[in-house]
PDB file of N, CA and C in Angstrom:
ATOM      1  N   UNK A   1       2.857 -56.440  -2.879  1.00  0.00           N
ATOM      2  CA  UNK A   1       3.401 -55.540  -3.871  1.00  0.00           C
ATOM      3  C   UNK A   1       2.365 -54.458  -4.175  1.00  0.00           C
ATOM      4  N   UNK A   2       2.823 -53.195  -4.381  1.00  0.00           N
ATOM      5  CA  UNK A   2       1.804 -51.709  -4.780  1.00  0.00           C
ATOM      6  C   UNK A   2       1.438 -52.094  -6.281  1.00  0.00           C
ATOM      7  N   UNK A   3       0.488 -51.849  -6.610  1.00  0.00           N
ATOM      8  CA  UNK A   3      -0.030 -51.562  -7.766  1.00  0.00           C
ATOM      9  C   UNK A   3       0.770 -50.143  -8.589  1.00  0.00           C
ATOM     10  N   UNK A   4       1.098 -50.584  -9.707  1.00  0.00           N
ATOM     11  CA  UNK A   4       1.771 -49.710 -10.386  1.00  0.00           C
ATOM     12  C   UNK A   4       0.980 -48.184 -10.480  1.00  0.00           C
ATOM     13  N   UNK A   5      -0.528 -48.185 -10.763  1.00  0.00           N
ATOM     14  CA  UNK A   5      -1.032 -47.337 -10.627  1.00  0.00           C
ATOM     15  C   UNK A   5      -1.320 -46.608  -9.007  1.00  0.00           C
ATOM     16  N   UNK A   6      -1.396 -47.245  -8.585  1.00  0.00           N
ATOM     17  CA  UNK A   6      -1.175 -46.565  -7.153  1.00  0.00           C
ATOM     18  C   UNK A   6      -0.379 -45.727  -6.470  1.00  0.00           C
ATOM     19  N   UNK A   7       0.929 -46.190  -6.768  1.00  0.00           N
ATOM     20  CA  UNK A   7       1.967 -45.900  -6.952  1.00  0.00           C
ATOM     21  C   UNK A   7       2.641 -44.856  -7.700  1.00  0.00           C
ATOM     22  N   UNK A   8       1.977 -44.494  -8.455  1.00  0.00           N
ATOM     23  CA  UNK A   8       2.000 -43.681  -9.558  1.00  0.00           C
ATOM     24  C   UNK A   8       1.083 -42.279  -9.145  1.00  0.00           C
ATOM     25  N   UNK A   9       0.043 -42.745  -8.293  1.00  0.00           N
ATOM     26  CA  UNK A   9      -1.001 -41.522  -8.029  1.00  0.00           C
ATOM     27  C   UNK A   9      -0.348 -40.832  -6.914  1.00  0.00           C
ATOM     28  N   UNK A  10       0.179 -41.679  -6.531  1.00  0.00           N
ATOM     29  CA  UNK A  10       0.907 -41.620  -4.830  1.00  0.00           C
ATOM     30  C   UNK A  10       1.727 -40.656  -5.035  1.00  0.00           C
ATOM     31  N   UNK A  11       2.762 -40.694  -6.185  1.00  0.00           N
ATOM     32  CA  UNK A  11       4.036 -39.946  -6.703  1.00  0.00           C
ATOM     33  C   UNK A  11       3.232 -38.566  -6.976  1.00  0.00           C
ATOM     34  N   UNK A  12       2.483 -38.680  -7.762  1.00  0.00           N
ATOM     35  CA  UNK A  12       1.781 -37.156  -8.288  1.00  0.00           C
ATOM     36  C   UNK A  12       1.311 -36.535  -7.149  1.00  0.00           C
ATOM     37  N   UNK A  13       0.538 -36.936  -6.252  1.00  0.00           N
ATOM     38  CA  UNK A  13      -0.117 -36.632  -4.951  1.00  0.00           C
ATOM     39  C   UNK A  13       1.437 -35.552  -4.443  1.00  0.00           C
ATOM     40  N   UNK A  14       2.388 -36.413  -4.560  1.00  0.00           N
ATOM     41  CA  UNK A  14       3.123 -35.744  -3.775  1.00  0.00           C
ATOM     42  C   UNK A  14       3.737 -34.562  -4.220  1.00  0.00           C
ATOM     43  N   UNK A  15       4.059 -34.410  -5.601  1.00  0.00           N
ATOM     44  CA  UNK A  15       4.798 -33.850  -6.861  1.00  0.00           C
ATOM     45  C   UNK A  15       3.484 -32.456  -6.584  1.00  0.00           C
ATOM     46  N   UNK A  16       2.269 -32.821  -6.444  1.00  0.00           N
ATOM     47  CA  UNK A  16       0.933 -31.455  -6.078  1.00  0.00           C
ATOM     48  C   UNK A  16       1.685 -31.109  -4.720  1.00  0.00           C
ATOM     49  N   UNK A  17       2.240 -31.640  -4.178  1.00  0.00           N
ATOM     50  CA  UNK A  17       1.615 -31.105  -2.454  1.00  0.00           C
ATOM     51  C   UNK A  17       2.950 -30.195  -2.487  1.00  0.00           C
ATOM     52  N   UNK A  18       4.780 -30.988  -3.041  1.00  0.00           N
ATOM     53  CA  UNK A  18       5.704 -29.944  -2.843  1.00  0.00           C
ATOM     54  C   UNK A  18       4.765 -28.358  -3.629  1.00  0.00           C
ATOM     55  N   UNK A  19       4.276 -28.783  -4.680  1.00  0.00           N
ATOM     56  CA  UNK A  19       4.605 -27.377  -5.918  1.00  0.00           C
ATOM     57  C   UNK A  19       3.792 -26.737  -5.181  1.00  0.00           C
ATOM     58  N   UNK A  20       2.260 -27.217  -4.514  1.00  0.00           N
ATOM     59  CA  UNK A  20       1.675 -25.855  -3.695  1.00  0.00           C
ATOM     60  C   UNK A  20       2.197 -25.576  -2.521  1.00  0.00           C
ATOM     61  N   UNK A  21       3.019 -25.816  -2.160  1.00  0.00           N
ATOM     62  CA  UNK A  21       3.747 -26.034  -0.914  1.00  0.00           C
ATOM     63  C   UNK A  21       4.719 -24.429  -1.068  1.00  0.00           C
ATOM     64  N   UNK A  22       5.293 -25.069  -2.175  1.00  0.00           N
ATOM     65  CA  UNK A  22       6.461 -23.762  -2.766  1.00  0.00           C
ATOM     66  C   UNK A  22       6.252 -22.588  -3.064  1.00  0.00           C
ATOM     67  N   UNK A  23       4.467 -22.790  -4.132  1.00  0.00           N
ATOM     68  CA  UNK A  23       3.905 -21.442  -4.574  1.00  0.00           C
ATOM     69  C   UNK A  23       2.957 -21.130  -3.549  1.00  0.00           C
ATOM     70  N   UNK A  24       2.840 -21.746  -2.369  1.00  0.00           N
ATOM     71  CA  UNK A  24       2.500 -20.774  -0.995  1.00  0.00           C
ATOM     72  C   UNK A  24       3.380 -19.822  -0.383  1.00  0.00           C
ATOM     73  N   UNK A  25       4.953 -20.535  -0.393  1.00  0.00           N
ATOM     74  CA  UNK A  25       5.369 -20.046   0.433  1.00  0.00           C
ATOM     75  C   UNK A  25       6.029 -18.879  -0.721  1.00  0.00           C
ATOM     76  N   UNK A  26       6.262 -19.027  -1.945  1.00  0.00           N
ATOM     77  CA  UNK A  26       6.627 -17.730  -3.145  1.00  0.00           C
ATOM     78  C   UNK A  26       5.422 -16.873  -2.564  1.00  0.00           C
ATOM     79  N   UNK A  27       4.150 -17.046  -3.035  1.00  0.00           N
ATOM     80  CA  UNK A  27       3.366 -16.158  -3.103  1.00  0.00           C
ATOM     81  C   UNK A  27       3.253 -15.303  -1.558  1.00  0.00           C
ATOM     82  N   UNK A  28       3.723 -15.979  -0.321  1.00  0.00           N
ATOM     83  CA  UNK A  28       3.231 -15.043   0.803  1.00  0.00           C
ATOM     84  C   UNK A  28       4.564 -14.256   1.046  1.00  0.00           C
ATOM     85  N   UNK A  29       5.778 -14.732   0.381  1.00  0.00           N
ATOM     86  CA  UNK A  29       7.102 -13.613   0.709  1.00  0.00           C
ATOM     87  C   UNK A  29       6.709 -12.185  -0.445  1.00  0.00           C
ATOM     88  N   UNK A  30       6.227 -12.456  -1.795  1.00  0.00           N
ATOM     89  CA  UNK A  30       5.966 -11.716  -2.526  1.00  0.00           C
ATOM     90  C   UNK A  30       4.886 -10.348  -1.478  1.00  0.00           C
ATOM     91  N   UNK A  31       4.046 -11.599  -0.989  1.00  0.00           N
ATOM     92  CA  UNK A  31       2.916 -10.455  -0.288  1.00  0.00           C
ATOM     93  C   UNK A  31       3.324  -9.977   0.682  1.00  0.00           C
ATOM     94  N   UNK A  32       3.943 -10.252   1.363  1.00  0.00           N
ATOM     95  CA  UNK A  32       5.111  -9.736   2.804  1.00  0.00           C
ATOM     96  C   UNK A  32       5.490  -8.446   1.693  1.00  0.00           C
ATOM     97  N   UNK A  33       6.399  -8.468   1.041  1.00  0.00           N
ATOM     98  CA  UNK A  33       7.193  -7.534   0.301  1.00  0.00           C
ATOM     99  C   UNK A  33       6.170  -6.190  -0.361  1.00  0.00           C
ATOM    100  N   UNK A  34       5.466  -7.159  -0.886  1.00  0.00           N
ATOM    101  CA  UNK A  34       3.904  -6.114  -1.243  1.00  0.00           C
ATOM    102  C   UNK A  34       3.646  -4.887  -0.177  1.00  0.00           C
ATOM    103  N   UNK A  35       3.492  -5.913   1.063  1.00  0.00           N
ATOM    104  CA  UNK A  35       2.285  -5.071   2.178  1.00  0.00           C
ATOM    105  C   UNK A  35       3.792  -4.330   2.812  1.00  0.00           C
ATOM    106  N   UNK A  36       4.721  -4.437   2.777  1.00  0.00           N
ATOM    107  CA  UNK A  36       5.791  -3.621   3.208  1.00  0.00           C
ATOM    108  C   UNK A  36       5.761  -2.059   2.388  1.00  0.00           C
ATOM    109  N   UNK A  37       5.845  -2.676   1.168  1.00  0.00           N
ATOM    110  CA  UNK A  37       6.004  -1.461  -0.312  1.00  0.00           C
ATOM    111  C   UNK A  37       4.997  -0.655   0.020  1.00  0.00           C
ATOM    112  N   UNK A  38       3.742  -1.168  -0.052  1.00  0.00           N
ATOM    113  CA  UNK A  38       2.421  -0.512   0.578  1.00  0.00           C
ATOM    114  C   UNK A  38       2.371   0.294   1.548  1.00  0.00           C
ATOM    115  N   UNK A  39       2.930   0.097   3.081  1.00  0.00           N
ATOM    116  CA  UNK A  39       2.746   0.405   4.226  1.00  0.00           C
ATOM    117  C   UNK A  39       3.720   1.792   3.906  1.00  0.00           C
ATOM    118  N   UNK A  40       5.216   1.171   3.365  1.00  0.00           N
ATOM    119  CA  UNK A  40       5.901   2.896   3.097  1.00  0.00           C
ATOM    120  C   UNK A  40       5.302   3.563   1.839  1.00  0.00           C
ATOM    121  N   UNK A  41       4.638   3.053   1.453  1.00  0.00           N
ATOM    122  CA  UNK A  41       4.281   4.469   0.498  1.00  0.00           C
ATOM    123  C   UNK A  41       2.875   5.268   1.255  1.00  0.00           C
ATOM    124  N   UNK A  42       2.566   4.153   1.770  1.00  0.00           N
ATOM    125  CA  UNK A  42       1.141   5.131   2.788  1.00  0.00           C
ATOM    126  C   UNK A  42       1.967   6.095   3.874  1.00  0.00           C
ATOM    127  N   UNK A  43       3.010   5.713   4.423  1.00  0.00           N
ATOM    128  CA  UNK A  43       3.685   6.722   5.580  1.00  0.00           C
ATOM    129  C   UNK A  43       4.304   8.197   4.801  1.00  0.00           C
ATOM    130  N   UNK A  44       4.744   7.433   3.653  1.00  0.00           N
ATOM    131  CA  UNK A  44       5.618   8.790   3.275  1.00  0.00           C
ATOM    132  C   UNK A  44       3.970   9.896   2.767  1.00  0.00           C
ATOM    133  N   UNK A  45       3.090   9.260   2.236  1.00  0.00           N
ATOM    134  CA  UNK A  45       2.089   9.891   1.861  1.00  0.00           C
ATOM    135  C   UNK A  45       1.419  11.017   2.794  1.00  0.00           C
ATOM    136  N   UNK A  46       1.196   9.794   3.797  1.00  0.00           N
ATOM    137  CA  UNK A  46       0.907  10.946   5.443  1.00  0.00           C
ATOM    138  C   UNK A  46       1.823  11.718   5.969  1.00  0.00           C
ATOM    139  N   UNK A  47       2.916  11.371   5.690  1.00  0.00           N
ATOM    140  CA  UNK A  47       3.959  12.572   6.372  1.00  0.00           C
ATOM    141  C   UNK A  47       4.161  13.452   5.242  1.00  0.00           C
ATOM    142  N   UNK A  48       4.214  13.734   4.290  1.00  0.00           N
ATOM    143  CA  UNK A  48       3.929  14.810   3.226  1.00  0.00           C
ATOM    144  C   UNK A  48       2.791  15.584   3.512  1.00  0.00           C
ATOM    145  N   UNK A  49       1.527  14.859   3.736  1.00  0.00           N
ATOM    146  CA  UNK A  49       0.290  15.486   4.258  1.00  0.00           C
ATOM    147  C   UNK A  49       0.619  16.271   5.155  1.00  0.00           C
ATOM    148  N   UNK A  50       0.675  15.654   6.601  1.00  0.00           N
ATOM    149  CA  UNK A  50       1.124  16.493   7.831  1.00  0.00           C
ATOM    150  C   UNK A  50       2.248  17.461   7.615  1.00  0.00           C
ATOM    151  N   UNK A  51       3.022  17.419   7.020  1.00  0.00           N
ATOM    152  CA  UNK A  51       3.845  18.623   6.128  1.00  0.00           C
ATOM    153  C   UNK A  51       3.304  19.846   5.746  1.00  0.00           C
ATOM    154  N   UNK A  52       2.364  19.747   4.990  1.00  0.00           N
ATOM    155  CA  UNK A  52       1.876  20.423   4.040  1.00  0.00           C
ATOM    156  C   UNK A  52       0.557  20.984   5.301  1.00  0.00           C
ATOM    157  N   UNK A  53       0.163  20.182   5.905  1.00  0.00           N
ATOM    158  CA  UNK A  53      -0.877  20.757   7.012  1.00  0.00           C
ATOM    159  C   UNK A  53      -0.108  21.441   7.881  1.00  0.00           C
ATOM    160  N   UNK A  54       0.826  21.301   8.363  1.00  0.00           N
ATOM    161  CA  UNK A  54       1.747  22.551   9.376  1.00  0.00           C
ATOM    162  C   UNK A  54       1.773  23.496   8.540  1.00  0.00           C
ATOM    163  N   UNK A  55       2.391  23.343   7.275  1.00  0.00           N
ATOM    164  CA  UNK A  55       2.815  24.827   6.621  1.00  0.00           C
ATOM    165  C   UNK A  55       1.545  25.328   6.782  1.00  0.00           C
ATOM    166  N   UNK A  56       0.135  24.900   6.842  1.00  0.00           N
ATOM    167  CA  UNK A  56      -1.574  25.390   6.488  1.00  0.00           C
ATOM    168  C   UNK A  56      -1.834  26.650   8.198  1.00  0.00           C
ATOM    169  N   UNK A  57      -0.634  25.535   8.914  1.00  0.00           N
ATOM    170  CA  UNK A  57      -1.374  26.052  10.443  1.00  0.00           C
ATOM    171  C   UNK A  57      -1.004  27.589  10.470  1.00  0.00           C
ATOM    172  N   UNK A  58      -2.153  28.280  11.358  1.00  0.00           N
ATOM    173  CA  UNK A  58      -2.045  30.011  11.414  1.00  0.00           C
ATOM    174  C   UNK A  58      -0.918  29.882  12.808  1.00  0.00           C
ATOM    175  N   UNK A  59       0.222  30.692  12.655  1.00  0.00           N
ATOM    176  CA  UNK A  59       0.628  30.977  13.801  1.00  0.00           C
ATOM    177  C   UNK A  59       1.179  32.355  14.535  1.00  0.00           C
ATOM    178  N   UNK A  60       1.655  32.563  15.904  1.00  0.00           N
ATOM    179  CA  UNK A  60       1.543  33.557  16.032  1.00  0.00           C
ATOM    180  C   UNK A  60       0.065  34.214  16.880  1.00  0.00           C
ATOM    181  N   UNK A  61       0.434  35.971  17.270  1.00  0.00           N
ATOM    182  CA  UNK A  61      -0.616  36.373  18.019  1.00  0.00           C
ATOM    183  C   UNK A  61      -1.727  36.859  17.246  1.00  0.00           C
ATOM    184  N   UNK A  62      -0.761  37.800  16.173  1.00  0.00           N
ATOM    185  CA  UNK A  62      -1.892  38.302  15.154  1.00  0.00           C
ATOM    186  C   UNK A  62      -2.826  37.430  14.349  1.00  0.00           C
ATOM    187  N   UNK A  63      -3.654  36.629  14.218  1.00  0.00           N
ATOM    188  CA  UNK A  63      -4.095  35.692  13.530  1.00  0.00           C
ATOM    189  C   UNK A  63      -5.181  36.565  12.624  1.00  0.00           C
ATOM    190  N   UNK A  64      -5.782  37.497  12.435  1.00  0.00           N
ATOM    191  CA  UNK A  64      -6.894  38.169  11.247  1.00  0.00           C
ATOM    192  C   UNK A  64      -5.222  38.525  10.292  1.00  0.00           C
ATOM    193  N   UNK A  65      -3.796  38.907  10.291  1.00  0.00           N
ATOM    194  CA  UNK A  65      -3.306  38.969   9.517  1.00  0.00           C
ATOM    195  C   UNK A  65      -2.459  37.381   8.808  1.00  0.00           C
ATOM    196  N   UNK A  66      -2.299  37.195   9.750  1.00  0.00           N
ATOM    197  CA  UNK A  66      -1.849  36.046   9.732  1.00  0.00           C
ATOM    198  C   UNK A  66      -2.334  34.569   8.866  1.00  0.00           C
ATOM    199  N   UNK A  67      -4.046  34.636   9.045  1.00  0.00           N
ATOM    200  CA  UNK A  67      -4.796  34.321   8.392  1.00  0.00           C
ATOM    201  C   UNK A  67      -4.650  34.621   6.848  1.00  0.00           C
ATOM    202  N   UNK A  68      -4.601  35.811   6.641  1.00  0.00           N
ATOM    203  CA  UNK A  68      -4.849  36.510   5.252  1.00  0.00           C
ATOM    204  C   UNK A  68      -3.467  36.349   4.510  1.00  0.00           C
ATOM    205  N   UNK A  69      -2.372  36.439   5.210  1.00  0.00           N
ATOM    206  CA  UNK A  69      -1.269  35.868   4.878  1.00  0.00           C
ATOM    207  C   UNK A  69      -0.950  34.576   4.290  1.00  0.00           C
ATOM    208  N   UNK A  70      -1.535  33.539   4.676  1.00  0.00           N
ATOM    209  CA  UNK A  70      -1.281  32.375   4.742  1.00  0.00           C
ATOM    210  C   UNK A  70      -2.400  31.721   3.658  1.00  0.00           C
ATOM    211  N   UNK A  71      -3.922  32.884   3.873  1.00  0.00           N
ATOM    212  CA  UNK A  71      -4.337  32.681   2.222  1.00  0.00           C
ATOM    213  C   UNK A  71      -3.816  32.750   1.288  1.00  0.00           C
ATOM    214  N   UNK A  72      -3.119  33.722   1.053  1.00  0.00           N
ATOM    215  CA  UNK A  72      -2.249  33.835   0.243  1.00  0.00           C
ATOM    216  C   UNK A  72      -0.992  33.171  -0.551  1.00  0.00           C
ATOM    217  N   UNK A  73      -0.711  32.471   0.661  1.00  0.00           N
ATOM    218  CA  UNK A  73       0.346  31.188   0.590  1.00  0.00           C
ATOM    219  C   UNK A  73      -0.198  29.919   0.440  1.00  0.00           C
ATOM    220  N   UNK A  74      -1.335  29.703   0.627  1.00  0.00           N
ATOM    221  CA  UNK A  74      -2.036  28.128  -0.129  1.00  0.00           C
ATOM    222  C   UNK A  74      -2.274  28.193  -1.287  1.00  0.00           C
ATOM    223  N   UNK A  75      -2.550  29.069  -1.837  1.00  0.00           N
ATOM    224  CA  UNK A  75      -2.741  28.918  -3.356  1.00  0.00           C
ATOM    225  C   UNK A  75      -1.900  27.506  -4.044  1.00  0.00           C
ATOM    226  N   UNK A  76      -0.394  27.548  -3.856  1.00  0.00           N
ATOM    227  CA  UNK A  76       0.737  26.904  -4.510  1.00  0.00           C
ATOM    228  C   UNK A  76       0.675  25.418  -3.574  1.00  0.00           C
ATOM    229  N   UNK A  77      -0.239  25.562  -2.573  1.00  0.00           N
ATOM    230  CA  UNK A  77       0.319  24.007  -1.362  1.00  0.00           C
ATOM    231  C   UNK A  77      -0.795  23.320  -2.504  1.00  0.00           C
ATOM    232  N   UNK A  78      -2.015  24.172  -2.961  1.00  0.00           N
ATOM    233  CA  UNK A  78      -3.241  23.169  -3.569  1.00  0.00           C
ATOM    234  C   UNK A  78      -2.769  22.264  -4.465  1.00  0.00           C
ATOM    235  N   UNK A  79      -1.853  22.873  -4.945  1.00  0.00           N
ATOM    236  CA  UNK A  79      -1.151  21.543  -5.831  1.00  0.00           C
ATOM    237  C   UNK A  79      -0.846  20.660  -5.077  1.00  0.00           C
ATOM    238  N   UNK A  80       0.185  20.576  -4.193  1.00  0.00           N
ATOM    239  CA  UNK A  80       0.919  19.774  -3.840  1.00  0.00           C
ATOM    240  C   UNK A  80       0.151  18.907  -2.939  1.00  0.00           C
ATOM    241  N   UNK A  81      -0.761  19.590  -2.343  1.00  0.00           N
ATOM    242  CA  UNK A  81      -2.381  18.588  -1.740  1.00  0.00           C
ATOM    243  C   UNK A  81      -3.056  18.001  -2.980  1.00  0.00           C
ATOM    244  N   UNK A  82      -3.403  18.498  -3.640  1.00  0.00           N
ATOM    245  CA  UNK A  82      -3.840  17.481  -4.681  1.00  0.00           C
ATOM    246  C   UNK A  82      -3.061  16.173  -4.892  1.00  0.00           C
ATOM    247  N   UNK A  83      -1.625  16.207  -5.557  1.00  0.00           N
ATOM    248  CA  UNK A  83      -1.075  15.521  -6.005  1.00  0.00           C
ATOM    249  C   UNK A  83      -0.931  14.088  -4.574  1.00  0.00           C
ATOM    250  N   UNK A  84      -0.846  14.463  -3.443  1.00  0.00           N
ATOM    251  CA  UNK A  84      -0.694  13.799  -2.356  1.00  0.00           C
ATOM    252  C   UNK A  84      -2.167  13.310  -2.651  1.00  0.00           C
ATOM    253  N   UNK A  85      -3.233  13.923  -2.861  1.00  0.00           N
ATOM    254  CA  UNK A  85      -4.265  13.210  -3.166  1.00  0.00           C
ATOM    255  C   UNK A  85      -4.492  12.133  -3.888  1.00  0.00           C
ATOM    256  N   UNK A  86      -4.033  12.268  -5.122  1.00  0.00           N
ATOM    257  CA  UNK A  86      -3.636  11.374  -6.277  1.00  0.00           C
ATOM    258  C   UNK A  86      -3.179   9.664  -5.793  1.00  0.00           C
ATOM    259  N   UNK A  87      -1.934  10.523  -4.883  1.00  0.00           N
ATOM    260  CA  UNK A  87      -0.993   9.483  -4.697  1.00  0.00           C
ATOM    261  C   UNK A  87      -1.599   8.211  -3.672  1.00  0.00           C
ATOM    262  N   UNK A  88      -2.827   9.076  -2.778  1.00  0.00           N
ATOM    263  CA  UNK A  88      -3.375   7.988  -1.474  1.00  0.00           C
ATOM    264  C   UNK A  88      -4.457   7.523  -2.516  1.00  0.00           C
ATOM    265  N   UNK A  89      -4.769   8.023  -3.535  1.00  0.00           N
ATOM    266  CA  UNK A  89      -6.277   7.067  -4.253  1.00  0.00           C
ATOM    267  C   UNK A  89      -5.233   6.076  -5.038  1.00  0.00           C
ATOM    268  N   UNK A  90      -4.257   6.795  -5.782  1.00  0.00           N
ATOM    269  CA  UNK A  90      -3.613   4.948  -5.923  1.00  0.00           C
ATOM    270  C   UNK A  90      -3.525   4.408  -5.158  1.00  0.00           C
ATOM    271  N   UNK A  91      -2.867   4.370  -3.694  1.00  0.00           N
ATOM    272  CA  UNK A  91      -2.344   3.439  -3.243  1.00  0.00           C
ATOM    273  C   UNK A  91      -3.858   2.816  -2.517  1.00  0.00           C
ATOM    274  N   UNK A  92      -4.871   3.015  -2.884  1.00  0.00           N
ATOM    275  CA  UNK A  92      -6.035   2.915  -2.090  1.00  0.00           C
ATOM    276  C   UNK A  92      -6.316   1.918  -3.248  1.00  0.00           C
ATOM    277  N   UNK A  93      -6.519   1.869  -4.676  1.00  0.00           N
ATOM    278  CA  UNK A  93      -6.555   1.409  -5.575  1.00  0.00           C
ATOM    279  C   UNK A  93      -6.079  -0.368  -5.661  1.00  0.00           C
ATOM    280  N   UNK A  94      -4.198   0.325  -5.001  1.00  0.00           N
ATOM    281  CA  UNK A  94      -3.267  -1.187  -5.223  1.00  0.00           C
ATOM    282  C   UNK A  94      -4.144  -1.788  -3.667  1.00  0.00           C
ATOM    283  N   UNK A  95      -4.518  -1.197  -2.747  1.00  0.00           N
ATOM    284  CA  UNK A  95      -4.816  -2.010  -1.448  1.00  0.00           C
ATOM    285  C   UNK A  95      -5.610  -2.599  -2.042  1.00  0.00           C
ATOM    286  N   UNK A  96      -6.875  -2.084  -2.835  1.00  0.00           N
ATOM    287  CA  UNK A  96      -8.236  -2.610  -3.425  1.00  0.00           C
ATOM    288  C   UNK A  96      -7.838  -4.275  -3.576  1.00  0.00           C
ATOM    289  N   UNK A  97      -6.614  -3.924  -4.587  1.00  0.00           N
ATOM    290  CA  UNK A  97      -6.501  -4.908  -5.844  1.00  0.00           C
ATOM    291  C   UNK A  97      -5.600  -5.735  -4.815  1.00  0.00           C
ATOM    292  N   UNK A  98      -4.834  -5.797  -3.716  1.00  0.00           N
ATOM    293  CA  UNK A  98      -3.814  -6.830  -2.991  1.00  0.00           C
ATOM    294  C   UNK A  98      -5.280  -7.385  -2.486  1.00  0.00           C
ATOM    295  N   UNK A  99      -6.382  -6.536  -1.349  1.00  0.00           N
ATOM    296  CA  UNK A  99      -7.237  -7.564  -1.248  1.00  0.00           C
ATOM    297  C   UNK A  99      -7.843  -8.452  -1.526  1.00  0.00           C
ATOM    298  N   UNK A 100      -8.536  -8.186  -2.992  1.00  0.00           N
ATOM    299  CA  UNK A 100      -9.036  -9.247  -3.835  1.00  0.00           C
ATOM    300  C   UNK A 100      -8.114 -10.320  -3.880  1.00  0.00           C
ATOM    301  N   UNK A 101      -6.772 -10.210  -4.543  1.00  0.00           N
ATOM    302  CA  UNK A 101      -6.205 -11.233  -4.820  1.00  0.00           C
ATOM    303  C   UNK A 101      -5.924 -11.789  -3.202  1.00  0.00           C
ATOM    304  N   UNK A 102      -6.150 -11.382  -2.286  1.00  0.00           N
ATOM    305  CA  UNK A 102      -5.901 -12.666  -0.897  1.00  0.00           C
ATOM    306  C   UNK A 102      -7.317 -13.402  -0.805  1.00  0.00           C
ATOM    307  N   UNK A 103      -8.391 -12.645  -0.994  1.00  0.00           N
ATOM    308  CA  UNK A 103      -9.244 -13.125  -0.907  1.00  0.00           C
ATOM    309  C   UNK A 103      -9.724 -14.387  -1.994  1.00  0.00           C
ATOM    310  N   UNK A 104      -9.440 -14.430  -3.093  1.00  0.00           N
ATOM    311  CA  UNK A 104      -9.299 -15.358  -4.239  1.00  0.00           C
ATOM    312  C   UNK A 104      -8.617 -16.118  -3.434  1.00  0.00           C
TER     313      UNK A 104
END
């Protein structure tokens, strides 16, 4: 016959192993979903960039006007490069902070 206490540790042993069992497999769909959310907000970030860098490119034969032209027309992109700036130091921020917590 098992010892009641044995028996008893045996049960808990197991009652630990489902619950980390469960909050492994919660916590790595959460992080799946995370590093997804992550990955499109870094693409749309870079393709806004590369956007905003074509509109930058000189084109054409004349390029000394062309140039001076197009100075003229960055003034208004600096915003919108900034703000794309903004947007990759957050998401540089949330990468920071998803690493730590895998690493914990």
């Amino acid at each position: 016959m098992v010892n009641p206490f044995t028996a008893l540790s045996l049960a808990g042993t197991v009652v630990q192993f489902v619950y980390l069992g469960n909050k492994l497999i919660k916590d790595g769909s959460e992080l799946s979903m995370l590093q997804a959310t992550l990955f499109q907000s870094c693409s749309e970030a870079a393709d806004e960039l590369l956007k905003v860098l074509e509109d930058l490119k000189v084109k054409g034969t004349d390029r000394q006007w062309q140039s001076f032209r197009q100075a003229l027309r960055t003034s208004p992109q600096k915003d919108e490069i900034r703000k794309i700036e903004k947007k990759v130091d957050k998401l540089q921020q949330m990468l920071n902070t998803h690493l730590i917590a895998i690493i914990r």
